[in-house]
Every structure is written in C-alpha cells, then in structure tokens.
Protein backbone atom coordinates (compact mmCIF):
# COMPACT_ATOMS: atom_id res chain seq x y z
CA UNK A 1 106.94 -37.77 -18.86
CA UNK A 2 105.42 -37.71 -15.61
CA UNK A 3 101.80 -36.77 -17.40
CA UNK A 4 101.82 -38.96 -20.08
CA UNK A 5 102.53 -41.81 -17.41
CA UNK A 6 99.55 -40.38 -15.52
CA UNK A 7 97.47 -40.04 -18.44
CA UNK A 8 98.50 -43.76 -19.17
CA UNK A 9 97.86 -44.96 -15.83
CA UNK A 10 94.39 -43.12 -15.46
CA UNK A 11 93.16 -44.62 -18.80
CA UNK A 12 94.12 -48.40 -17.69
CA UNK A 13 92.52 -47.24 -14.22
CA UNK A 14 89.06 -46.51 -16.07
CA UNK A 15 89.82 -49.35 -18.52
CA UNK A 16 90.09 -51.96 -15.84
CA UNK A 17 87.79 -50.43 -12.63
CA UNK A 18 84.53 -48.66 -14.79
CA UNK A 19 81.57 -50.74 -13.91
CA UNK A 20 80.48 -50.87 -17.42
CA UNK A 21 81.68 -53.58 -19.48
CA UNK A 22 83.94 -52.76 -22.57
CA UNK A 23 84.58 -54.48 -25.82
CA UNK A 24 86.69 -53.87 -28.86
CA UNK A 25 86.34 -55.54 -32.04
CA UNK A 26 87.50 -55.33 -34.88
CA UNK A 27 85.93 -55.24 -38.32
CA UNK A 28 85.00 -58.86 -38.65
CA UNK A 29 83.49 -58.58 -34.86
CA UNK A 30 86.28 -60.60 -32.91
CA UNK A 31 86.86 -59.64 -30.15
CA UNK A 32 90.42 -58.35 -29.40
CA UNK A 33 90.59 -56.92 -26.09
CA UNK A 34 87.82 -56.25 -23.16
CA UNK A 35 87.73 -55.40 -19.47
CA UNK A 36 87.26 -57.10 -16.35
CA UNK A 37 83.39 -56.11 -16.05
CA UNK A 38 82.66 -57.23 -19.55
CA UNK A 39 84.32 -60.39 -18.19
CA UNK A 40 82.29 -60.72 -15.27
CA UNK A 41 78.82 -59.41 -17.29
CA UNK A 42 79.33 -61.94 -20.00
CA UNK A 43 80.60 -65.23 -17.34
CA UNK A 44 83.88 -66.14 -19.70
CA UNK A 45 87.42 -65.60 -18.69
CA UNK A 46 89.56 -63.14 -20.41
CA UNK A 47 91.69 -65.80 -22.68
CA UNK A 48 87.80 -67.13 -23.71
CA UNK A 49 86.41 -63.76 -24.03
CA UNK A 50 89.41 -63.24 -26.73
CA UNK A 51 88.58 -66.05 -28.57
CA UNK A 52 85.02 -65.00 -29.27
CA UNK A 53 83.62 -62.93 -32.19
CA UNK A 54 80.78 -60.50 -30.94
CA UNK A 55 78.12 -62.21 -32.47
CA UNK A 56 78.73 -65.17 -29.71
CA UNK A 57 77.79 -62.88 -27.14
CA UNK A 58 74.18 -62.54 -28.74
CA UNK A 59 71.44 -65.59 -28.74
CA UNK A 60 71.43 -67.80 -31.93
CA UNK A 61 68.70 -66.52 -33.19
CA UNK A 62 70.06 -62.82 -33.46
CA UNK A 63 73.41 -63.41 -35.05
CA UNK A 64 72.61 -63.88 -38.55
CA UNK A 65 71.21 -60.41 -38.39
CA UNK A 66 73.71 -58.84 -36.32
CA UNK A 67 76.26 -60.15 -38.53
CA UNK A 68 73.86 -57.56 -41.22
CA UNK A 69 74.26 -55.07 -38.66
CA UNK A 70 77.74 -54.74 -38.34
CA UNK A 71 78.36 -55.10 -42.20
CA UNK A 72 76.37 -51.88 -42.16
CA UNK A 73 78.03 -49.89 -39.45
CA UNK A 74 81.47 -50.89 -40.97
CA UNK A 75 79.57 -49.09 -43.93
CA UNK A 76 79.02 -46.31 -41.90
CA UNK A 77 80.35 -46.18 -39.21
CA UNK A 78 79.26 -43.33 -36.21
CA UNK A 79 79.07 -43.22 -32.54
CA UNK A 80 75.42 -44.50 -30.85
CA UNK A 81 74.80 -43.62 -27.28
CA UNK A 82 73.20 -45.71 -24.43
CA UNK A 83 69.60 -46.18 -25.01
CA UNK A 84 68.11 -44.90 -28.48
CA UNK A 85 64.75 -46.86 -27.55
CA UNK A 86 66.55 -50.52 -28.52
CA UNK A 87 65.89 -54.16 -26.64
CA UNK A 88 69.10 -55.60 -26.35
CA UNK A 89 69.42 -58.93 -25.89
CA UNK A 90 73.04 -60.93 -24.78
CA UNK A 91 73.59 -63.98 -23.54
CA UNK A 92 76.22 -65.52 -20.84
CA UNK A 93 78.04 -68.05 -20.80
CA UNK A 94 75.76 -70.41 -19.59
CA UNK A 95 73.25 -69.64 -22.22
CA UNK A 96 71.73 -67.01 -19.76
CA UNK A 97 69.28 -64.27 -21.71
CA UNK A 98 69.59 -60.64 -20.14
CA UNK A 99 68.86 -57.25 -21.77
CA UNK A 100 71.57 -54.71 -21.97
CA UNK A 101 72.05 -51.22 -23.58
CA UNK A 102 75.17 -50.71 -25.41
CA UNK A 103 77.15 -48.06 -26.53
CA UNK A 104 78.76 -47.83 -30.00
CA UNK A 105 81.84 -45.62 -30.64
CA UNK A 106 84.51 -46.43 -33.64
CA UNK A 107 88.26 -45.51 -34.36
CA UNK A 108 90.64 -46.05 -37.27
CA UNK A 109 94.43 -47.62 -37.14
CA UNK A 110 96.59 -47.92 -40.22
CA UNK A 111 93.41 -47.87 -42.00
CA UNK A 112 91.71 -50.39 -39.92
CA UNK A 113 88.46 -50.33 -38.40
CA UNK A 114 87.83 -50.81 -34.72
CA UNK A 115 84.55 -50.75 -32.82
CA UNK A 116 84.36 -50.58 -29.05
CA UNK A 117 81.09 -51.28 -26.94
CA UNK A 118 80.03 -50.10 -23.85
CA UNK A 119 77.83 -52.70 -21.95
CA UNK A 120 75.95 -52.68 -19.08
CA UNK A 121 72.92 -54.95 -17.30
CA UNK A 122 69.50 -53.80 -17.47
CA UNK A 123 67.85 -56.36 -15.87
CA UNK A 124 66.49 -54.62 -12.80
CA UNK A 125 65.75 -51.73 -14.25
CA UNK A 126 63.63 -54.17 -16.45
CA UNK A 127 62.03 -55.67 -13.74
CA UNK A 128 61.63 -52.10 -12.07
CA UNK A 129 59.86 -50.96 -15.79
CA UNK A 130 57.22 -53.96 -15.54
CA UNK A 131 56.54 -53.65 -12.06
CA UNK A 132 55.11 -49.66 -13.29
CA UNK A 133 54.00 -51.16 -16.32
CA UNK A 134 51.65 -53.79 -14.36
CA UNK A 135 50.92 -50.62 -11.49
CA UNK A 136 49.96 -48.49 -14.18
CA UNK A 137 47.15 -51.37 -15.47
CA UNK A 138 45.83 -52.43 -12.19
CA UNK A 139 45.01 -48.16 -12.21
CA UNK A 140 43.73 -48.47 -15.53
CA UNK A 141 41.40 -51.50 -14.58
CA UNK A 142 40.37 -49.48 -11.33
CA UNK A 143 39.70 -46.30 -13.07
CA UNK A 144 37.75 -48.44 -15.35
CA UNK A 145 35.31 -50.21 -12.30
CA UNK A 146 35.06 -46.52 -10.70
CA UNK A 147 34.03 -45.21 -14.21
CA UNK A 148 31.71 -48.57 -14.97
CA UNK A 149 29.98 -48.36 -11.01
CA UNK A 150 29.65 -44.40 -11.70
CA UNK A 151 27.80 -44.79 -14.97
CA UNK A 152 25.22 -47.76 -13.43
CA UNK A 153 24.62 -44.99 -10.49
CA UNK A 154 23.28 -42.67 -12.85
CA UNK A 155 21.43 -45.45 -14.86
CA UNK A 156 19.23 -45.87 -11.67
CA UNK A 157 19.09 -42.64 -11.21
CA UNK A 158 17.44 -41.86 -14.50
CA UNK A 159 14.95 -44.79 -13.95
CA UNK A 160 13.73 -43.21 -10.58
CA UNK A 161 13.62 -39.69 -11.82
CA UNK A 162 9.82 -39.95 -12.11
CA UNK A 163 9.71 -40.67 -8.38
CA UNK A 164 11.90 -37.90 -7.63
CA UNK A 165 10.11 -35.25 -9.67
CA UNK A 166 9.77 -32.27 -6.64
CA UNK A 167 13.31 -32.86 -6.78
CA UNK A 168 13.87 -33.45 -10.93
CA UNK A 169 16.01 -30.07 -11.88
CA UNK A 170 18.36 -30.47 -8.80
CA UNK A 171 18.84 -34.23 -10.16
CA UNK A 172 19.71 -33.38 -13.28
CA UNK A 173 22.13 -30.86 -12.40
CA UNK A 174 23.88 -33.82 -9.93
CA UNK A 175 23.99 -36.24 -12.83
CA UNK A 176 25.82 -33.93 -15.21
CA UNK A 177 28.10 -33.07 -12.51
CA UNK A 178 28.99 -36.82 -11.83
CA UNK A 179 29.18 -37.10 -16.04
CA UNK A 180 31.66 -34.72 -16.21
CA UNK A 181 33.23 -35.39 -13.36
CA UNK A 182 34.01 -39.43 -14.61
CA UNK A 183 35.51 -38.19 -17.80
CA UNK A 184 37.28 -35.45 -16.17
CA UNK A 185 39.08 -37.61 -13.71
CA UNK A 186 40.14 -40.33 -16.35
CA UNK A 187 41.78 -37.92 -18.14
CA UNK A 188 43.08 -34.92 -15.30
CA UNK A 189 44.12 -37.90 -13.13
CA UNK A 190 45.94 -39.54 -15.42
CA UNK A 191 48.44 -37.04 -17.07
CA UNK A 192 50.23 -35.99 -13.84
CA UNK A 193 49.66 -39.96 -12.75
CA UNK A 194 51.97 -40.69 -16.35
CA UNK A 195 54.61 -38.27 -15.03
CA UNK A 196 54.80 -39.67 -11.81
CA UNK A 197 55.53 -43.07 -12.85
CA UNK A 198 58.10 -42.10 -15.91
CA UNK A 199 59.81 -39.80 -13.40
CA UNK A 200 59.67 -42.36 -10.81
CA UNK A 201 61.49 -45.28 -13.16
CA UNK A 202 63.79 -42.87 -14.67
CA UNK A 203 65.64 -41.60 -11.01
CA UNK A 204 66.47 -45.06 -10.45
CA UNK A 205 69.13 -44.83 -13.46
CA UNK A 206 70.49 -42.08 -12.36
CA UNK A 207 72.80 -43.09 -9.22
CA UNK A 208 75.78 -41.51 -9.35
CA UNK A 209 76.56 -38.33 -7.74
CA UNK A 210 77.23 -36.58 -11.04
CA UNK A 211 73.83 -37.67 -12.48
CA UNK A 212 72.18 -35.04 -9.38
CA UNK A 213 71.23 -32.26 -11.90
CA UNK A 214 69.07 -35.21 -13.91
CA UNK A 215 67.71 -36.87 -10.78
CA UNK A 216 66.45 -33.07 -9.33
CA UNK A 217 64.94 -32.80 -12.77
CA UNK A 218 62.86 -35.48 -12.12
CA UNK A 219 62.29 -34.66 -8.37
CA UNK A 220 60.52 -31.44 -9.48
CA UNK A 221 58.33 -33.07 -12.54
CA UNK A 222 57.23 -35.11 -9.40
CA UNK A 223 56.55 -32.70 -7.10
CA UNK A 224 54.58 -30.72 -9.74
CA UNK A 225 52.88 -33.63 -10.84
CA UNK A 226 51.66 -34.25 -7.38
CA UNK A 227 51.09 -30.41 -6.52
CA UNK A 228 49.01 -30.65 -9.59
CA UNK A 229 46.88 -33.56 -8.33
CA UNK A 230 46.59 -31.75 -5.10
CA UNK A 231 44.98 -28.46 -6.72
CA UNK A 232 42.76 -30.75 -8.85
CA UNK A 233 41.29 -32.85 -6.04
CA UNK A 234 40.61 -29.64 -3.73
CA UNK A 235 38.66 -28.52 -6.43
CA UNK A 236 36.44 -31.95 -6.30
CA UNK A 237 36.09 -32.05 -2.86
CA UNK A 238 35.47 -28.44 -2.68
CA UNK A 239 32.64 -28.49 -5.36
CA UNK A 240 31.23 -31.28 -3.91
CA UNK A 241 30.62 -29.64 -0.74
CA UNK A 242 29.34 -26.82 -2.04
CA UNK A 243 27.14 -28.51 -3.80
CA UNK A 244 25.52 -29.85 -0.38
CA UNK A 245 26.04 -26.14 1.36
CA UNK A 246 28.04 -27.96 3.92
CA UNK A 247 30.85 -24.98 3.10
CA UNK A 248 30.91 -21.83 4.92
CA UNK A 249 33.33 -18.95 5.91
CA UNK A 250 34.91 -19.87 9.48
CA UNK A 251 36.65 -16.77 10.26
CA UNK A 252 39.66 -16.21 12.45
CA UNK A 253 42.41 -13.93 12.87
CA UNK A 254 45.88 -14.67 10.85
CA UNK A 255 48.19 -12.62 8.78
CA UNK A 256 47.59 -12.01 5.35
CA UNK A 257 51.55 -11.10 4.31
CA UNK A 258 52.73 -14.63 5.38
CA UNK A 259 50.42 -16.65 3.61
CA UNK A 260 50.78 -14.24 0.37
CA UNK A 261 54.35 -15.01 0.75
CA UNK A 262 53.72 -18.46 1.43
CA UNK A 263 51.23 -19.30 -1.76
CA UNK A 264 54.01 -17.55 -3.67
CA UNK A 265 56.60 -19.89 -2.30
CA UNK A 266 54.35 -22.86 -2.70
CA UNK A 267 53.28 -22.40 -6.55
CA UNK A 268 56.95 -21.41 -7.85
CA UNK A 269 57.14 -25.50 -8.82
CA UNK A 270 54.69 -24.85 -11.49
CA UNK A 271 55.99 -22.16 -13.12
CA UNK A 272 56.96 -22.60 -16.73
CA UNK A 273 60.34 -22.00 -18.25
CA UNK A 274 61.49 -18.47 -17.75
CA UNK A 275 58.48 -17.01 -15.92
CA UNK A 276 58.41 -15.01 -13.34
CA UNK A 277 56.15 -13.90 -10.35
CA UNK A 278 56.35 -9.98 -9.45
CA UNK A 279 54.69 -9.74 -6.34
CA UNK A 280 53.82 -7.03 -3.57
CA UNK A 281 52.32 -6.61 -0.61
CA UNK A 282 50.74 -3.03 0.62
CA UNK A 283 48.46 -2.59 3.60
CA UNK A 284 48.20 -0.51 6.92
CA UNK A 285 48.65 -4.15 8.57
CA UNK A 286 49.46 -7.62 7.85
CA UNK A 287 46.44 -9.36 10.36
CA UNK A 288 43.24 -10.21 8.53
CA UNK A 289 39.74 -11.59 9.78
CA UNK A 290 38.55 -13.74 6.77
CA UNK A 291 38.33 -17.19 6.19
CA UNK A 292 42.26 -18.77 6.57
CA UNK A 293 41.42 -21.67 4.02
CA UNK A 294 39.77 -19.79 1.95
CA UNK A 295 42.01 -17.13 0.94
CA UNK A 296 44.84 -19.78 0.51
CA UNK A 297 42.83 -21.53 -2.05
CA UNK A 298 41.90 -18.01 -3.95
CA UNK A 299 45.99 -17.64 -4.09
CA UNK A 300 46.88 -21.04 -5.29
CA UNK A 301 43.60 -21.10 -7.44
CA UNK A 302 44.68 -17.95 -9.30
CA UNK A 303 48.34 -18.17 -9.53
CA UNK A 304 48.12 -21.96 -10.76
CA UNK A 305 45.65 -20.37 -14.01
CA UNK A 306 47.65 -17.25 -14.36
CA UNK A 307 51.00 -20.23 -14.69
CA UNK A 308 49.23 -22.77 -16.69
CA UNK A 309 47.54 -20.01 -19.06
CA UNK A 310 50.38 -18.02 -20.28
CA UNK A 311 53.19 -19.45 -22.17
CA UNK A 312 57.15 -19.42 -21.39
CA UNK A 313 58.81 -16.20 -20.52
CA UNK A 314 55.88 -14.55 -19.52
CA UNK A 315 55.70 -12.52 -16.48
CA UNK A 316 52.45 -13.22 -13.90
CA UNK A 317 51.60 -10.35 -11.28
CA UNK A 318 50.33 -10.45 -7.95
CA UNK A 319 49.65 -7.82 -5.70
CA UNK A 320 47.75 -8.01 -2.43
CA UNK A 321 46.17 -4.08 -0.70
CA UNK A 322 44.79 -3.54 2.77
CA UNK A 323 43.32 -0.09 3.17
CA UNK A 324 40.47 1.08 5.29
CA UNK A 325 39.30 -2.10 5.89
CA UNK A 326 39.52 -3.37 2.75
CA UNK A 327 41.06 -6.32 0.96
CA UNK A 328 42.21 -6.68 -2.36
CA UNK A 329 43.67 -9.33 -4.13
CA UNK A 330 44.93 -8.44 -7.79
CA UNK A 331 46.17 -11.14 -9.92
CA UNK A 332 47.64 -10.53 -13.87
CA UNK A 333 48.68 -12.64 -16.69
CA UNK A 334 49.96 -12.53 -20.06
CA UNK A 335 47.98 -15.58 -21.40
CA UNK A 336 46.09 -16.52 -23.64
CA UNK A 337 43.06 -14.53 -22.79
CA UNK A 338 39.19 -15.22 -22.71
CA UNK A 339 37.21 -15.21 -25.66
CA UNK A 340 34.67 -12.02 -25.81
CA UNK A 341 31.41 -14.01 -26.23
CA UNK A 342 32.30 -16.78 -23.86
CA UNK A 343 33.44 -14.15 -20.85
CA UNK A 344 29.88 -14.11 -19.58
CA UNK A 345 30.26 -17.98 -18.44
CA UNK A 346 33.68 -17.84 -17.14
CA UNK A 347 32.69 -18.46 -13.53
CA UNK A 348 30.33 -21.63 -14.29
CA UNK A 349 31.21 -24.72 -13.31
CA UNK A 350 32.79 -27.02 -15.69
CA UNK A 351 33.64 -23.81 -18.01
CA UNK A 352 36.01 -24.09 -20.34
CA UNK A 353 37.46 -21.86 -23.40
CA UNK A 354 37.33 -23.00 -26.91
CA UNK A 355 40.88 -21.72 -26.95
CA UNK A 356 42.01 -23.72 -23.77
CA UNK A 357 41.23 -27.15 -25.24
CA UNK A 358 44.76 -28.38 -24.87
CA UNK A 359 45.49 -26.78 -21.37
CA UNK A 360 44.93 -29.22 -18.42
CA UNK A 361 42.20 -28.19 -16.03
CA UNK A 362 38.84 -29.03 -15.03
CA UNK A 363 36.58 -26.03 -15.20
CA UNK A 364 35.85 -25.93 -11.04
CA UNK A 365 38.58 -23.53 -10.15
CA UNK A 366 37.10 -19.66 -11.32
CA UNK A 367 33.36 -21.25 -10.20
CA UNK A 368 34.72 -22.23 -6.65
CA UNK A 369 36.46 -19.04 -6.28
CA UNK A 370 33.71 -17.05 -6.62
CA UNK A 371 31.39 -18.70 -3.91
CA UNK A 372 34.29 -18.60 -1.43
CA UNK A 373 34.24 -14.11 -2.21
CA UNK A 374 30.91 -14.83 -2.00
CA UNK A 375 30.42 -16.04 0.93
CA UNK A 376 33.07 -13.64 2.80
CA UNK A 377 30.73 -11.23 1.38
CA UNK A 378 33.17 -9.92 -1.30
CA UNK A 379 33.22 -9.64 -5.01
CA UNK A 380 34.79 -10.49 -8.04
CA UNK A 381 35.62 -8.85 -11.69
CA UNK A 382 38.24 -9.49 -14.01
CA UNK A 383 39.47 -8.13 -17.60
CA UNK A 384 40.30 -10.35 -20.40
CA UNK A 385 41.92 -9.95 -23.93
CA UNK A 386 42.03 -12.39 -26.16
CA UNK A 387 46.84 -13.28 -26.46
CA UNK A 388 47.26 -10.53 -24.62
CA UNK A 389 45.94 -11.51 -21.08
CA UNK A 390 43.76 -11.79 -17.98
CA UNK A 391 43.42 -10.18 -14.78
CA UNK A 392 41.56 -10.82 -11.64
CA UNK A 393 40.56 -8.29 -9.19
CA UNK A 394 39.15 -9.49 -5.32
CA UNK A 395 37.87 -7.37 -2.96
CA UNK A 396 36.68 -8.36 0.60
CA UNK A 397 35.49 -6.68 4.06
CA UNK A 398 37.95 -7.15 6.68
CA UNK A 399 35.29 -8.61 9.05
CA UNK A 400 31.95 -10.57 8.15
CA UNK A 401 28.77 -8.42 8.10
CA UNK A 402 27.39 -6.77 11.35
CA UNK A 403 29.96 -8.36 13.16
CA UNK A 404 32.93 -7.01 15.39
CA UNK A 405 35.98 -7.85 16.06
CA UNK A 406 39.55 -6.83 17.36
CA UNK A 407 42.73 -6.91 15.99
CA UNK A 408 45.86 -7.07 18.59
C-alpha cells in the first residue's frame, strides 16, 4: 500500500511541479485536464483552461488545419518527441503569439482515445537562434569585404606588374598565394566557425544537471572546432613569414619528453571515434637544443594529418628517439595514403591529394614542416600507400651546425 501511495503521490508531484506544461485531450481536442505550468504558459485559469478545446490555444489562422491534424493522428496515432524541426506557434490568453515545441504521446481507456502534450516556451531560445543567425551574416558580409578588398589588391597588382618586372616571378608567386589563400579561408574558416555557433545555441537547452553528458558533447565539438582554427591560422601566419624569411631557428635548451607528452595531450580532442595514439619515448636524455616552437608545431602538424587522414578505429603511432646526438621523430597512420604519381609534390605549398578532396585542410602544413627541419638543419622522408597508410620520419642534430653547447 505504502508504494502504490508513493507511486501515486510522486506522479501528482511531477504532474503538478514539472516546469513543462501538460495537456490532455481527448479525441475531439478538449481539453480535460492540464497542470499548473500549462496554466501559467497559456495565461487562463484552470476552470477556463477546461473549457477550451486545443485548437483555442493555437492562432485563428492555424486551427482549421490543426483541426486536419488531429483527425489524422486520431488516425494514427504514435508518440512525437520535442523538436522534429517544427515552428510551433500558440497563443495566450491575451492573444499573445509565442513559439513552443510540443510533445505528443497517446493512451487508450475503454476504447477511448486520449492525447497528452508536453509544452514548453521557446521564446528565448528563439531570440538566442536569431541573435547567431544575424552574427553568422554580419561574418558572412565581412568575409565578403575581406574577399572583395583582397581581389581589388591583386587587380592593381596585375596592372603594375610591368613596373615591377626585376621582381615579376616573385609577384606572381605572391598573387597565387593570396588567391588561394581568399578561397581557402572562406571555406577552412567557416566549417569549424558553423560548429561553433550550432554548438554554442544548442548548450543553452541543455540546463539541467542530467543533460551534462549532451552539454560536454558540445563542449568538445567546441574546443575542437577552435583547436582546429588554431592549427589552421598558425599555418597562415607561419607561411606568411616564411615567405618574407623573417622565420628562423632560435634555439634553446628544453626537454623533448614533456612536450612529446604534451602535443599528445593537446591533440587527443581531435581524435576520431575509436582511435587511438600509441606513443613512446626512447633517448639517452630528455633535454634537447632545437628550436622549442618549432618542434611543437612538427608534433601538432603531424599528429593533426595522421587524425584527420585515417578513418574511425584506426590506430596513429608516434614515437620520438634520441641517440648519439640524434633526433628522430617517427609518425604512422593508417589513412588514406598518397597517391604514387602525386608523392613527388607532397611538400609544396597549397598541395593537395585528388583523394583528399573532402578532408578539411589547407595544403600549408607538410610544406611548413619541411622548412622548419630545414632550417634546424634536419631532414625529412616519408612512405606512403595508397588505404593502407603514411608515415613520416624526422631526423635532426641535437645542436645547430659548428656550434657548441652544454647540456646540464
């Protein structure tokens, strides 16, 4: 007795406290019994709210077809969760307009059919929606001046290039860069941008403590988004810089171990479902004279490829050797490989695979990498085969060239 009481009381508990509002009907849509938040939602009193068929509840200009509507689900009726990609529109009391999602469920007594709704108020996650919608044009329109103020820069640049002829191939190469560049950016800017936003108006419906697991969803697709962003723009900056030889190795003393560990730690919010990272560390020590920066963007730079390259479930290896002086950096995938005839330009700039043509990326990353080992005065090799995988093999000089140095 004592549960069924319980159960009783629990269910009149939900009933009457749940923030949502709740309405049953029956088959002809009046209302026979709702809760005190469908109350409040809707502005009428519980003796008017019982007086009402469903369809009062909805603007005038929706009934006629709602009253369709529910002719059909009495057809058929089935149970409709919250959302399904439908603009609700109710109305209060005092002829107040607000969008609402609603949930449909159904149950039969002696034969009779009996609907109940779950309501709640959308409006300010509405407002929250347009407010992205409007952000996410003003970036359009700015994307769109940087793109339009880009192109009339190389305009005048091609109408001076007979003035600049001593200087005509190194022009050239700049405006192609800048090309590429503006129709790189539109699009490698705006995918993780997209993600950002949808994440960012999503977490705000998820409030309750047992909605976490959704919201840290969310939190990640954020984070990657923006770690994303982060690897694409130090590639921009980086080529940039190269381009004007304003980049060179500035050497110090650190310790190789931690920042393997570290790039490991850092890249893990990239992985892909069911991947995993199987890295080691061997050397005779863990302190290193190379170029801190440097070797951090090698590590991220290879590890993000190895991740976005290969497919779910595959396994990425990384394995970092110091021995007589020597460095070596050894990174493996299980990817998709690079075509035979196209492995000869896989460390120019703006490269890309015919086979990669759906895989986010911008073609700087493998041509960066290789002036940074080249100017620690290291090399560079790799292995490719085409769905099976590719692997990367560094190897730098402990110190620069003709230059000593201790080690504590």
């Amino acid at each position: 007795m004592f549960d069924l009481e319980f159960q009783q009381h629990s269910l009149n508990a939900l009933f009457t406290h749940t923030a949502e509002g709740i309405i049953f009907t029956d088959s002809k849509g009046k209302i026979i019994r709702c809760n005190p938040s469908s109350e409040k939602l809707f502005g009428y009193t519980n003796e008017q709210m019982l007086q009402l068929k469903v369809e009062d509840l909805l603007p005038k200009k929706l009934r006629v077809e709602h009253q369709q509507h529910r002719s059909n689900y009495n057809s058929n009726p089935h149970s409709r969760p919250m959302g399904k990609n439908l603009d609700l529109i109710a109305i209060k009391s005092d002829g107040t307009e607000f969008p609402v999602e609603i949930s449909l469920s159904y149950f039969k007594k002696d034969n009779e059919l009996y609907a109940i709704a779950f309501v709640i108020d959308i409006t300010e996650r509405k407002k929250i929606e347009e407010k992205i919608k409007s952000l996410n044009s003003d970036l359009e329109k700015k994307v769109d001046e940087r793109t339009k103020i880009l192109k009339e820069a190389l305009n005048e640049l091609e109408q001076s290039k007979q003035k600049l002829a001593s200087s005509l191939q190194h022009e050239i190469d700049l405006n192609e860069m800048k090309s590429r560049f503006v129709s790189m950016a539109s699009h490698e800017f705006r995918t993780p941008l997209s993600a950002i936003l949808s994440s960012a108006s999503l977490i705000s419906k998820y409030s309750t403590t047992e909605d976490d697991e959704k919201r840290q969803k969310h939190i990640n697709r954020i984070k990657s988004s923006v770690t994303n962003l982060t690897l694409i723009l130090n590639d921009f900056l980086s080529v940039g810089k190269l381009e004007e030889g304003k980049i060179y190795a500035n050497y110090s003393v650190f310790n190789l171990q931690t920042m393997h560990n570290e790039c490991v730690a850092e890249i893990q919010i990239l992985k892909k479902e069911n991947q995993k990272i199987i890295d080691s560390y061997e050397g005779e020590t863990q302190q290193v004279y190379l170029d801190k920066q440097m070797i951090k963007n090698i590590y991220l730079n290879l590890l993000s490829n190895a991740i976005k390259f290969s497919d779910n479930n595959k396994t990425i290896i990384l394995n970092t050797k110091i021995k007589n002086n020597t460095i070596e950096i050894y990174v493996k995938d299980e990817g998709i490989g690079v075509p035979k005839d196209e492995q000869p330009k896989l460390f120019e700039r703006f490269y890309r695979g015919k086979n990669a043509f759906n895989i986010q990326g911008t073609g700087l990353g493998l041509n960066i990498i290789s002036k940074y080992v080249e100017l620690m005065n290291g090399t560079i090799t790799f292995e490719s085969e085409l769905n099976k995988g590719t692997s990367f093999n560094i190897i730098l000089p402990n110190k620069p060239n003709n230059e000593d140095y201790f080690i504590n």
